[in-house]
N, C-alpha and C. Protein backbone atom coordinates (compact mmCIF):
# COMPACT_ATOMS: atom_id res chain seq x y z
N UNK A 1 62.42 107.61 145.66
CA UNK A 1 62.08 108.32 144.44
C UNK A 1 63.31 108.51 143.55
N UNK A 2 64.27 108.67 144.11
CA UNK A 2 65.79 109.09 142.99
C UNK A 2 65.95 107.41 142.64
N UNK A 3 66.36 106.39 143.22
CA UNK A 3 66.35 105.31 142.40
C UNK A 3 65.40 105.39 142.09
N UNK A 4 64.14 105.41 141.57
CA UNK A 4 63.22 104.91 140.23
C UNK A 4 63.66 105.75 139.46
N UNK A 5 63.85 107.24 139.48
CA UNK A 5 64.66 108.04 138.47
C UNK A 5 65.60 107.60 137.80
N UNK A 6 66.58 107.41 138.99
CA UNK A 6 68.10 106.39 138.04
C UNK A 6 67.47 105.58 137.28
N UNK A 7 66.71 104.84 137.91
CA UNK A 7 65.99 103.44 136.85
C UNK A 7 65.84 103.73 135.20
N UNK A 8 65.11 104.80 135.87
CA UNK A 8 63.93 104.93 134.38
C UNK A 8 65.19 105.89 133.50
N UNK A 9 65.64 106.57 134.00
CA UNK A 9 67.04 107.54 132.80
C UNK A 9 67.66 106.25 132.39
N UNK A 10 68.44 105.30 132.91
CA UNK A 10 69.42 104.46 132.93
C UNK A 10 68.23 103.43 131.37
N UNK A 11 67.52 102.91 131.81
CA UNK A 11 66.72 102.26 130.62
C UNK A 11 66.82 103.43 129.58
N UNK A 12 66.23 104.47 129.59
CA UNK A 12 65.81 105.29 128.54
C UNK A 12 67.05 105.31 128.09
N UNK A 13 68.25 105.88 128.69
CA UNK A 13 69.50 105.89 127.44
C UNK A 13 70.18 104.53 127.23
N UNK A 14 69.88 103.39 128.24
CA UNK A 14 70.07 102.39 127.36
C UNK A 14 69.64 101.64 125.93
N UNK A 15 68.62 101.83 126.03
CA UNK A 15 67.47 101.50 124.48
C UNK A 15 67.96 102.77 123.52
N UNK A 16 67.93 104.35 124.42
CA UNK A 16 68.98 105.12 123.05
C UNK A 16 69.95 104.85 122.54
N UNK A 17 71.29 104.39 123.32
CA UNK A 17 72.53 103.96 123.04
C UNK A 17 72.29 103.02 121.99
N UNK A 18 71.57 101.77 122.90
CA UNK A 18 71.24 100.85 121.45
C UNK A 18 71.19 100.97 120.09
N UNK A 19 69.83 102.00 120.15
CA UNK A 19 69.22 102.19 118.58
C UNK A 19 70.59 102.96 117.76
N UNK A 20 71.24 103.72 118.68
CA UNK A 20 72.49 104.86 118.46
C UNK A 20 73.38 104.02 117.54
N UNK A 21 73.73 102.91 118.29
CA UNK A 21 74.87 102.24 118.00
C UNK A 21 74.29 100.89 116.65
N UNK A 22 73.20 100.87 116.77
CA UNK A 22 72.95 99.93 115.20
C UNK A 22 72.95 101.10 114.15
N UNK A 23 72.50 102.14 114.02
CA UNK A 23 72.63 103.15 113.21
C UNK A 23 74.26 103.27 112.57
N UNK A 24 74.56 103.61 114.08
CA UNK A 24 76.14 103.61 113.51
C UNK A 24 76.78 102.45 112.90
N UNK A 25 76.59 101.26 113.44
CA UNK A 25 77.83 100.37 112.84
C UNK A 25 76.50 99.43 112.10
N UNK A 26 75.73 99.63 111.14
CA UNK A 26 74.71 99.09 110.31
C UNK A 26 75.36 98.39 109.10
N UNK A 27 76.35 99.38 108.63
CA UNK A 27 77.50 98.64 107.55
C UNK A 27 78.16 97.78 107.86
N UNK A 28 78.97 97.03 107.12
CA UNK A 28 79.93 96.12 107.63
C UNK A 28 81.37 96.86 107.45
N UNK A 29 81.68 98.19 107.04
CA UNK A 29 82.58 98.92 106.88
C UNK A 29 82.53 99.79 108.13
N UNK A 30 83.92 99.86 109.43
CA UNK A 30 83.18 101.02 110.08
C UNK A 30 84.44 101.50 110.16
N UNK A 31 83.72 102.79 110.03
CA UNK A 31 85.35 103.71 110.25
C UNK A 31 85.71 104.47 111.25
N UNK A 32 87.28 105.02 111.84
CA UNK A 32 87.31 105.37 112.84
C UNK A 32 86.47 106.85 113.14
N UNK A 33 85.65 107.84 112.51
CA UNK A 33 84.87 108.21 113.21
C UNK A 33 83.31 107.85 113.49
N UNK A 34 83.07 106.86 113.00
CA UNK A 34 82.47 106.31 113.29
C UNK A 34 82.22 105.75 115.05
N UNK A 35 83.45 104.95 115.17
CA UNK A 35 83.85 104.84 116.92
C UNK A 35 83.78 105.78 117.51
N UNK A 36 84.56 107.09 117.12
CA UNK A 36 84.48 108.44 118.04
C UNK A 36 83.39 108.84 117.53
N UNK A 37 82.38 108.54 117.44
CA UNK A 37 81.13 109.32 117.81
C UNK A 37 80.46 108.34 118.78
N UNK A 38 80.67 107.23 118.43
CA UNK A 38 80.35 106.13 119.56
C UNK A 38 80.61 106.33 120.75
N UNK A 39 82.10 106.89 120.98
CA UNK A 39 82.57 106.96 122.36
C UNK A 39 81.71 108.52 123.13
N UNK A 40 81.65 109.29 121.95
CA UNK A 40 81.13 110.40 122.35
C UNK A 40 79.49 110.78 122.79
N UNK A 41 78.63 109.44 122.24
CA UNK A 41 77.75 108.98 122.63
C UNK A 41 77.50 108.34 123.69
N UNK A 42 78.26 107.84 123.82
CA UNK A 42 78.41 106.71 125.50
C UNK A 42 78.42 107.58 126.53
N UNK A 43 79.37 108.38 126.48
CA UNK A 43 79.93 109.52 127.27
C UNK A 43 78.72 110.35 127.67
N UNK A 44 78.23 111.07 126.65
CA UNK A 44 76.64 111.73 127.18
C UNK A 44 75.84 110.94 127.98
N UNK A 45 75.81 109.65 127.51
CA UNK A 45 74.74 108.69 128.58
C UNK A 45 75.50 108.78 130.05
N UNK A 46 76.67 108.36 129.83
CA UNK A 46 77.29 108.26 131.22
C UNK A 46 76.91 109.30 131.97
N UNK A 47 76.97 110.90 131.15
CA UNK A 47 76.73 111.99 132.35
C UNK A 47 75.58 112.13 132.32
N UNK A 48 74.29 111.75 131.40
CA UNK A 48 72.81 111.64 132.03
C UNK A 48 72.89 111.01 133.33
N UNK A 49 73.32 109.71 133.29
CA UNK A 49 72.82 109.25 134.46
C UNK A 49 74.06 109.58 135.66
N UNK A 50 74.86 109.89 135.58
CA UNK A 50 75.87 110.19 136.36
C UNK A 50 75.09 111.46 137.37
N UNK A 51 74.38 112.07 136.80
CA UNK A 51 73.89 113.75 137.20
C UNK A 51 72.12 113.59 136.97
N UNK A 52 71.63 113.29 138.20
CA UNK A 52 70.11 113.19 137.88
C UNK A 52 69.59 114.05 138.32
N UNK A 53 70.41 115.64 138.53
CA UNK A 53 69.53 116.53 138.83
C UNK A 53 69.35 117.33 137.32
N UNK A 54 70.37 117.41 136.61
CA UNK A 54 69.81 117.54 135.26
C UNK A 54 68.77 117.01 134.43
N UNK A 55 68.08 118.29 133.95
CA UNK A 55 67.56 117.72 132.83
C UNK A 55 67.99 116.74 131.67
N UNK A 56 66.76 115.10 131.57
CA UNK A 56 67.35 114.10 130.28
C UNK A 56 67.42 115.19 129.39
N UNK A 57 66.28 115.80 128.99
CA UNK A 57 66.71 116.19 127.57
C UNK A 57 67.87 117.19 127.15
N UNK A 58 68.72 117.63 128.12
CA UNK A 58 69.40 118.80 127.96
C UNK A 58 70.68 117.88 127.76
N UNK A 59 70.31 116.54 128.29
CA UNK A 59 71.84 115.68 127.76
C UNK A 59 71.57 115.17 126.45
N UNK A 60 70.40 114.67 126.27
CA UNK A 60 70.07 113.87 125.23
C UNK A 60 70.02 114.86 123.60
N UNK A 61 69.36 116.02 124.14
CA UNK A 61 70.06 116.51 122.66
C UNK A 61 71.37 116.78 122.01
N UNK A 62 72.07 116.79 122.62
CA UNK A 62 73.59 117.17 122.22
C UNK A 62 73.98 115.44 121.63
N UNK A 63 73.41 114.25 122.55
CA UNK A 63 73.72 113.03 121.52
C UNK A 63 72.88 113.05 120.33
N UNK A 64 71.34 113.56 120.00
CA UNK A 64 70.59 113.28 118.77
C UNK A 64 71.77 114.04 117.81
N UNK A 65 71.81 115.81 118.50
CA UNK A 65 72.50 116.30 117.46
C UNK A 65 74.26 116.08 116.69
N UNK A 66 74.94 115.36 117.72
CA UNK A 66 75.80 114.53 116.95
C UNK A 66 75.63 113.16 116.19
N UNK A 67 74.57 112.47 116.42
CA UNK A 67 74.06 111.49 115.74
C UNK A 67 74.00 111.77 114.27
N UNK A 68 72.51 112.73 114.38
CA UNK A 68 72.50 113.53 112.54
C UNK A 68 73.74 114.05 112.28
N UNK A 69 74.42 115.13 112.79
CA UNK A 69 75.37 115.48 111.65
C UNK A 69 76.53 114.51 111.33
N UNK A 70 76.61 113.70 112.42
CA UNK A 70 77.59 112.40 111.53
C UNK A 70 77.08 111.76 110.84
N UNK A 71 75.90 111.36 110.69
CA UNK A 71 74.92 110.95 109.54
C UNK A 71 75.54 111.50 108.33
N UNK A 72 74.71 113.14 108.48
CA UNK A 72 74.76 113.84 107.66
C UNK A 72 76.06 113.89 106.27
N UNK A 73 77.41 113.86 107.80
CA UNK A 73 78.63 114.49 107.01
C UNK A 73 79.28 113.32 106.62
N UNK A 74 78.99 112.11 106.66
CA UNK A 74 79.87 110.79 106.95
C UNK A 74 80.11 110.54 104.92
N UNK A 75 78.90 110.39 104.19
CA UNK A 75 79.65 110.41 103.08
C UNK A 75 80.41 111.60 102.23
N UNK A 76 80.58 113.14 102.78
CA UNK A 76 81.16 113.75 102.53
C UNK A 76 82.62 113.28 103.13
N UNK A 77 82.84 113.09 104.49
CA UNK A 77 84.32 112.59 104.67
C UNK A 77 84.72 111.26 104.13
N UNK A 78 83.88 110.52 103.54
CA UNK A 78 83.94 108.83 103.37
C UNK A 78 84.11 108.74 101.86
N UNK A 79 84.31 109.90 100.72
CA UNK A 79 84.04 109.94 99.70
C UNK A 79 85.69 109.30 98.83
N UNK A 80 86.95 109.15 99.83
CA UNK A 80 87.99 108.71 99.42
C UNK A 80 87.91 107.81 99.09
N UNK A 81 88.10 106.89 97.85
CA UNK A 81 87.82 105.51 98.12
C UNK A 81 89.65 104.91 98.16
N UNK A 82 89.32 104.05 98.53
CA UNK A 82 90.48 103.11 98.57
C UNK A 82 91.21 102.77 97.42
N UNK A 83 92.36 102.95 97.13
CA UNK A 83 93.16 102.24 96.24
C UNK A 83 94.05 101.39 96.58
N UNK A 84 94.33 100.00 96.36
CA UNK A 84 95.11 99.65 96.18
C UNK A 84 96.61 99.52 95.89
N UNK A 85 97.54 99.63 96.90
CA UNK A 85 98.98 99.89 97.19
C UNK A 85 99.37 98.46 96.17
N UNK A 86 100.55 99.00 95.23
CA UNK A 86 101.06 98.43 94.11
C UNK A 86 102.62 97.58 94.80
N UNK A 87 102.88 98.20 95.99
CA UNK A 87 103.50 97.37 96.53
C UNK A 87 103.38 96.50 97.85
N UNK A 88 102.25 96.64 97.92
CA UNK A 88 101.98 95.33 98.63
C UNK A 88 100.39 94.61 97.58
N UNK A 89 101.41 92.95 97.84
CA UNK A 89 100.53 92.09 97.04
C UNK A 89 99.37 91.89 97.70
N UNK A 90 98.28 91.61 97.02
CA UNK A 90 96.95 91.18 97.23
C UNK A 90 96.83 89.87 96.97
N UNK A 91 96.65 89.10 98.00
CA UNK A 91 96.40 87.65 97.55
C UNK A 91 94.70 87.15 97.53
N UNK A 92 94.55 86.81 96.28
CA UNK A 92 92.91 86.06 95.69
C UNK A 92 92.69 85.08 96.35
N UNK A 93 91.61 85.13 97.24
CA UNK A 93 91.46 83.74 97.78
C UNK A 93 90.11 82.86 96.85
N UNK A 94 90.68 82.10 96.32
CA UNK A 94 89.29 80.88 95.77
C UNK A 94 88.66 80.53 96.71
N UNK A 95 87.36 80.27 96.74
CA UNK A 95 86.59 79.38 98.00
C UNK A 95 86.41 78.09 97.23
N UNK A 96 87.06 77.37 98.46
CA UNK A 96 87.17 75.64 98.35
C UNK A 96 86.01 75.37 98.04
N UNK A 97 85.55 74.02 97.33
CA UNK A 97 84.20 73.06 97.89
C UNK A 97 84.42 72.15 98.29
N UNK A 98 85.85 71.53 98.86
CA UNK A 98 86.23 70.26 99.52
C UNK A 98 85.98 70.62 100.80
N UNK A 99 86.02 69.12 101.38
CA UNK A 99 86.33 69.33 103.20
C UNK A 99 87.79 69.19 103.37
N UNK A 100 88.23 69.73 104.50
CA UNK A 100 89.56 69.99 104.80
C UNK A 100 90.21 68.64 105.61
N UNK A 101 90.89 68.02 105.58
CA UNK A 101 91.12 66.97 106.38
C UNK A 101 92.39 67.24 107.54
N UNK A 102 92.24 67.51 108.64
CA UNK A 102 93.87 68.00 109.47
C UNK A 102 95.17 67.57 109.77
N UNK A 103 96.55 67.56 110.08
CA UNK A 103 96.99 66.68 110.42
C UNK A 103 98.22 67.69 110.83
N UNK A 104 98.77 66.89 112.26
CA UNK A 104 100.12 67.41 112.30
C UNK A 104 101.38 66.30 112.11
N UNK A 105 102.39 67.41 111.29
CA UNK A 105 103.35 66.17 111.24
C UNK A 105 104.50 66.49 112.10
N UNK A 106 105.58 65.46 112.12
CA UNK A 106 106.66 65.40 113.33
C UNK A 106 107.05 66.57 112.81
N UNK A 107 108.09 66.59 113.85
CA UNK A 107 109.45 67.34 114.03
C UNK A 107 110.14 67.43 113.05
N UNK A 108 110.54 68.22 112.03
CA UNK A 108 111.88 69.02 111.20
C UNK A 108 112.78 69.79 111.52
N UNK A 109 113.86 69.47 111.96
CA UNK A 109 114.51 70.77 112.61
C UNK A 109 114.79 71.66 111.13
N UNK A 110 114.86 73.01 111.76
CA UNK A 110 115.19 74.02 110.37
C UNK A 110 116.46 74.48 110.73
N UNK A 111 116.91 74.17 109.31
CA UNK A 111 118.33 74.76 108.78
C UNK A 111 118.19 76.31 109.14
N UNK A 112 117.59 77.30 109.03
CA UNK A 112 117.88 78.98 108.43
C UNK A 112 116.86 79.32 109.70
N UNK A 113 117.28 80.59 109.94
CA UNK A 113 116.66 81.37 110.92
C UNK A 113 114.96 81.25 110.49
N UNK A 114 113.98 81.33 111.63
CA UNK A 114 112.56 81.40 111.45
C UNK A 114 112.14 82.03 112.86
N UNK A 115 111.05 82.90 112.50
CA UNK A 115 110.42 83.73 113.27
C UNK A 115 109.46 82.95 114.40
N UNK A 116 108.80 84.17 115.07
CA UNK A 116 107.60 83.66 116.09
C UNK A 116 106.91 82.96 115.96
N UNK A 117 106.21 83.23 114.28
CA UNK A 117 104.85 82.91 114.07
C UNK A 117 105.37 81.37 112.95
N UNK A 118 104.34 80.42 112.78
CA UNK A 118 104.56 79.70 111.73
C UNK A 118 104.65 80.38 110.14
N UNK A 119 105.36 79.66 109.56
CA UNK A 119 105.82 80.56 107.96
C UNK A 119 105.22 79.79 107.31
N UNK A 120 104.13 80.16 106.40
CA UNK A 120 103.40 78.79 105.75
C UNK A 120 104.68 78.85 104.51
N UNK A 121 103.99 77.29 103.81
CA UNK A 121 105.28 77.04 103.02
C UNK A 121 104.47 76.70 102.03
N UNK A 122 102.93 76.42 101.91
CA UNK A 122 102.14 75.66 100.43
C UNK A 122 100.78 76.83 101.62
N UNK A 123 100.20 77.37 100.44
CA UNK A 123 99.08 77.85 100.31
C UNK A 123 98.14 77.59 98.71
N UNK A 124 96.69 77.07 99.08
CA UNK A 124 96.34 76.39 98.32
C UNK A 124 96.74 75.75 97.66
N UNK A 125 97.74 75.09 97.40
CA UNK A 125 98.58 74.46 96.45
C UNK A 125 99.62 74.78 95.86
N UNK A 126 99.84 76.20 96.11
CA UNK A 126 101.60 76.85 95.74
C UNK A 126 102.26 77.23 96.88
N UNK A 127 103.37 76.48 96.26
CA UNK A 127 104.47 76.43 97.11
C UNK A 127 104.64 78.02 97.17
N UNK A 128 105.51 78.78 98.37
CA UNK A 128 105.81 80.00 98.75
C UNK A 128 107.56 79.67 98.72
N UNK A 129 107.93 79.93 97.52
CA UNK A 129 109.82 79.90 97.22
C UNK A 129 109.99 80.78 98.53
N UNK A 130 109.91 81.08 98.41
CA UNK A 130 110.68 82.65 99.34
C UNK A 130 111.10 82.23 101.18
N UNK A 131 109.89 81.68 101.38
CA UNK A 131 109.44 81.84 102.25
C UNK A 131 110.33 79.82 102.84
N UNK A 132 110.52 79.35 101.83
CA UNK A 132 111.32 78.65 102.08
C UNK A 132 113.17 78.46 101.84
N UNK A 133 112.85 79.41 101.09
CA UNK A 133 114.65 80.27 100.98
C UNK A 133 115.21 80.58 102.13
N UNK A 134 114.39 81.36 102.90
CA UNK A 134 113.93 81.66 104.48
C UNK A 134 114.92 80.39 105.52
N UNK A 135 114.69 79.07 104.97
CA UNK A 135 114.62 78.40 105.99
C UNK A 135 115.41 77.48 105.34
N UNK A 136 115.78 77.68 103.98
CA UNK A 136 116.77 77.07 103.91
C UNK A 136 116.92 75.49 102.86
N UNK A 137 115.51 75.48 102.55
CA UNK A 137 115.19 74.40 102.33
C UNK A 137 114.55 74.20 100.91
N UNK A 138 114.44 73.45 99.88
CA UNK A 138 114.22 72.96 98.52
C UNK A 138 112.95 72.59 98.55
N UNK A 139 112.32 72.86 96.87
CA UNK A 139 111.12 72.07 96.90
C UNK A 139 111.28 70.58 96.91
N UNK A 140 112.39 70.40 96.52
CA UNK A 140 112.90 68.43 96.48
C UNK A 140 112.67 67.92 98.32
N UNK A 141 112.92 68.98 98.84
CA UNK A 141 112.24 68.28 100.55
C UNK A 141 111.08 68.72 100.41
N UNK A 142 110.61 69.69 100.58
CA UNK A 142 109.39 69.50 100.98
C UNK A 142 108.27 68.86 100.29
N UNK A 143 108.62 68.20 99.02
CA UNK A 143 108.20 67.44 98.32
C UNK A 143 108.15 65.87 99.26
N UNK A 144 109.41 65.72 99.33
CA UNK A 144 109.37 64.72 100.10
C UNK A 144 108.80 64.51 101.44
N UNK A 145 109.27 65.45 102.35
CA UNK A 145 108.01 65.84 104.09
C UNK A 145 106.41 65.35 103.62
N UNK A 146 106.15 66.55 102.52
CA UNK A 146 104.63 66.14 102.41
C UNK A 146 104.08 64.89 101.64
N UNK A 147 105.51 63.71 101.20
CA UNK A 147 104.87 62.41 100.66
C UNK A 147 104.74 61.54 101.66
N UNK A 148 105.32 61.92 102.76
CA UNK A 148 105.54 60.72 103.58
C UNK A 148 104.17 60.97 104.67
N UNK A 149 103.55 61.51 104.25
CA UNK A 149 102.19 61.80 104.69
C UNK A 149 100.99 61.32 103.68
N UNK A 150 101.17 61.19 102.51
CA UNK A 150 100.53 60.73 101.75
C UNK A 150 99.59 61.30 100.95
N UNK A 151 100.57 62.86 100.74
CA UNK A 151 100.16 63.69 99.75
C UNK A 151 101.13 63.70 98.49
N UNK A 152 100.62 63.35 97.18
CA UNK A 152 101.29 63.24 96.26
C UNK A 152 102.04 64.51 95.20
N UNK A 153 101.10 65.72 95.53
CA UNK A 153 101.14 66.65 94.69
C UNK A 153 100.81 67.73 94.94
N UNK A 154 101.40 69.05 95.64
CA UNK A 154 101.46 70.12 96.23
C UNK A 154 99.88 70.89 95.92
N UNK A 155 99.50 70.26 94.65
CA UNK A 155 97.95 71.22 94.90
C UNK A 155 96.86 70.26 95.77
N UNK A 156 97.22 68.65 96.01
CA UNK A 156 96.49 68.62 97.23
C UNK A 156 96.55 68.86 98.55
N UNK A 157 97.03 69.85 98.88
CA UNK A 157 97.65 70.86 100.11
C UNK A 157 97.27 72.02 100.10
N UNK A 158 95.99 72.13 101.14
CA UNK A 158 95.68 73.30 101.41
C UNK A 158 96.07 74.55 101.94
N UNK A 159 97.19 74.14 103.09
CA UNK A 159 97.75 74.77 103.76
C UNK A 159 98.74 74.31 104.59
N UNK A 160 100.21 74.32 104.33
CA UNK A 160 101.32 73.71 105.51
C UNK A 160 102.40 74.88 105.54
N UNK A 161 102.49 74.85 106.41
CA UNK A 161 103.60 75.23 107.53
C UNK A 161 104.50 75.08 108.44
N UNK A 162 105.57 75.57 109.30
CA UNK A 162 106.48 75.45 109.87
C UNK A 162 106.47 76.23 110.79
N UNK A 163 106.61 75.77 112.31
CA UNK A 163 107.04 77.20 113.50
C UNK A 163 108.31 76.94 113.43
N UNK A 164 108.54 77.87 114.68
CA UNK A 164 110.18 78.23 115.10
C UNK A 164 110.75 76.92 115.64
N UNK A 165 109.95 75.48 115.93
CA UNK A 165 110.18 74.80 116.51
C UNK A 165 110.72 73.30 115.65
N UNK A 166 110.54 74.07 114.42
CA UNK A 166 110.24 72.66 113.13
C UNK A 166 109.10 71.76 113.08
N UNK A 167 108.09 71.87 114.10
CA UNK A 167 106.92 71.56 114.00
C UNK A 167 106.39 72.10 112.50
N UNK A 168 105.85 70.89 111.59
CA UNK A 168 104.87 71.10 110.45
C UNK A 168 103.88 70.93 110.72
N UNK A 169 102.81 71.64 109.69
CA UNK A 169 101.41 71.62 110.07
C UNK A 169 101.02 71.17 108.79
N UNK A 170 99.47 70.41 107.82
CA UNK A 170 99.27 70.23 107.00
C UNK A 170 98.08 70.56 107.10
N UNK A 171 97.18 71.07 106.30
CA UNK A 171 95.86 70.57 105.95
C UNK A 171 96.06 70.41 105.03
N UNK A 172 95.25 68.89 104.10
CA UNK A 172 95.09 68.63 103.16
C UNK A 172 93.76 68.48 102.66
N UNK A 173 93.76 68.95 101.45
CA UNK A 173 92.57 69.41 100.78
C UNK A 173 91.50 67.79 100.79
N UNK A 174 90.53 67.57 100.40
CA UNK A 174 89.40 66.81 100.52
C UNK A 174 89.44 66.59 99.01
N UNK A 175 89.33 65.79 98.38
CA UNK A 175 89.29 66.04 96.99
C UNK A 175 88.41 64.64 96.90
């Protein structure tokens, strides 16, 4: 008789949790209390079924009633909207209608210190100065790297880069 109990609590707050948790994360925006009510939801289920000499409903209301009032209060705390930090740039992304074509190219060793990650050097078609100052290197090379691949003109370059290794990367745009 106590396992069919476990059974039947364990379903019942599973299908609650469920419905709980599309409610909550229904937006594509979720914010962190959003999660902590999540976690704080989970948590009640856990001690429903953790404790089956308790009454479900004596667990289960304390999750309905944090459910509604985060409902309730969520666009009163959510009413900040976002602004935009003036010092950090926002980069516009266009959506392509080409196909992307891949390719890796050899080995470059780099002149100037370079990090973990690859440093792109052409995004959509502009070159990143900076980011090749970085490393030491001119648009007159990398002009040249990306001809000998058989790209003529930095806006047909979707995306290239450099790791720590001088490994380049290209995608070139589909045009």
């Amino acid at each position: 008789m106590d396992l069919a109990i476990l059974l039947i609590r364990t379903l019942v707050l599973y299908f609650l949790l469920m419905l709980t948790l599309q409610l909550l994360f229904r937006r594509r925006k979720t914010t962190l209390a959003d999660l902590l009510v999540a976690f704080m939801i989970a948590q009640f289920a856990v001690l429903a079924v953790d404790r089956p000499e308790k009454p479900l409903l004596a667990l289960l209301l304390p999750t309905l009633l944090l459910l509604v009032l985060h409902q309730l209060f969520k666009p009163v705390f959510n009413k900040k909207e976002e602004t935009p930090n003036p010092k950090i740039p926002s980069i516009q992304l266009r959506p392509q209608k080409a196909d992307v074509e891949m390719g890796l190219l050899e080995t470059v060793a780099p002149s100037g210190p370079i990090g973990p990650l690859p440093l792109p050097l052409i995004l959509d078609g502009r070159v990143l100065d900076h980011n090749l100052e970085q490393l030491g290197k001119t648009r007159f090379w990398l002009k040249n790297e990306v001809q000998r691949y058989g790209v003529r003109r930095f806006k047909e370059v979707a995306y290239c880069s450099m790791d720590r290794y001088g490994h380049m990367f290209l995608d070139k745009k589909k045009l």
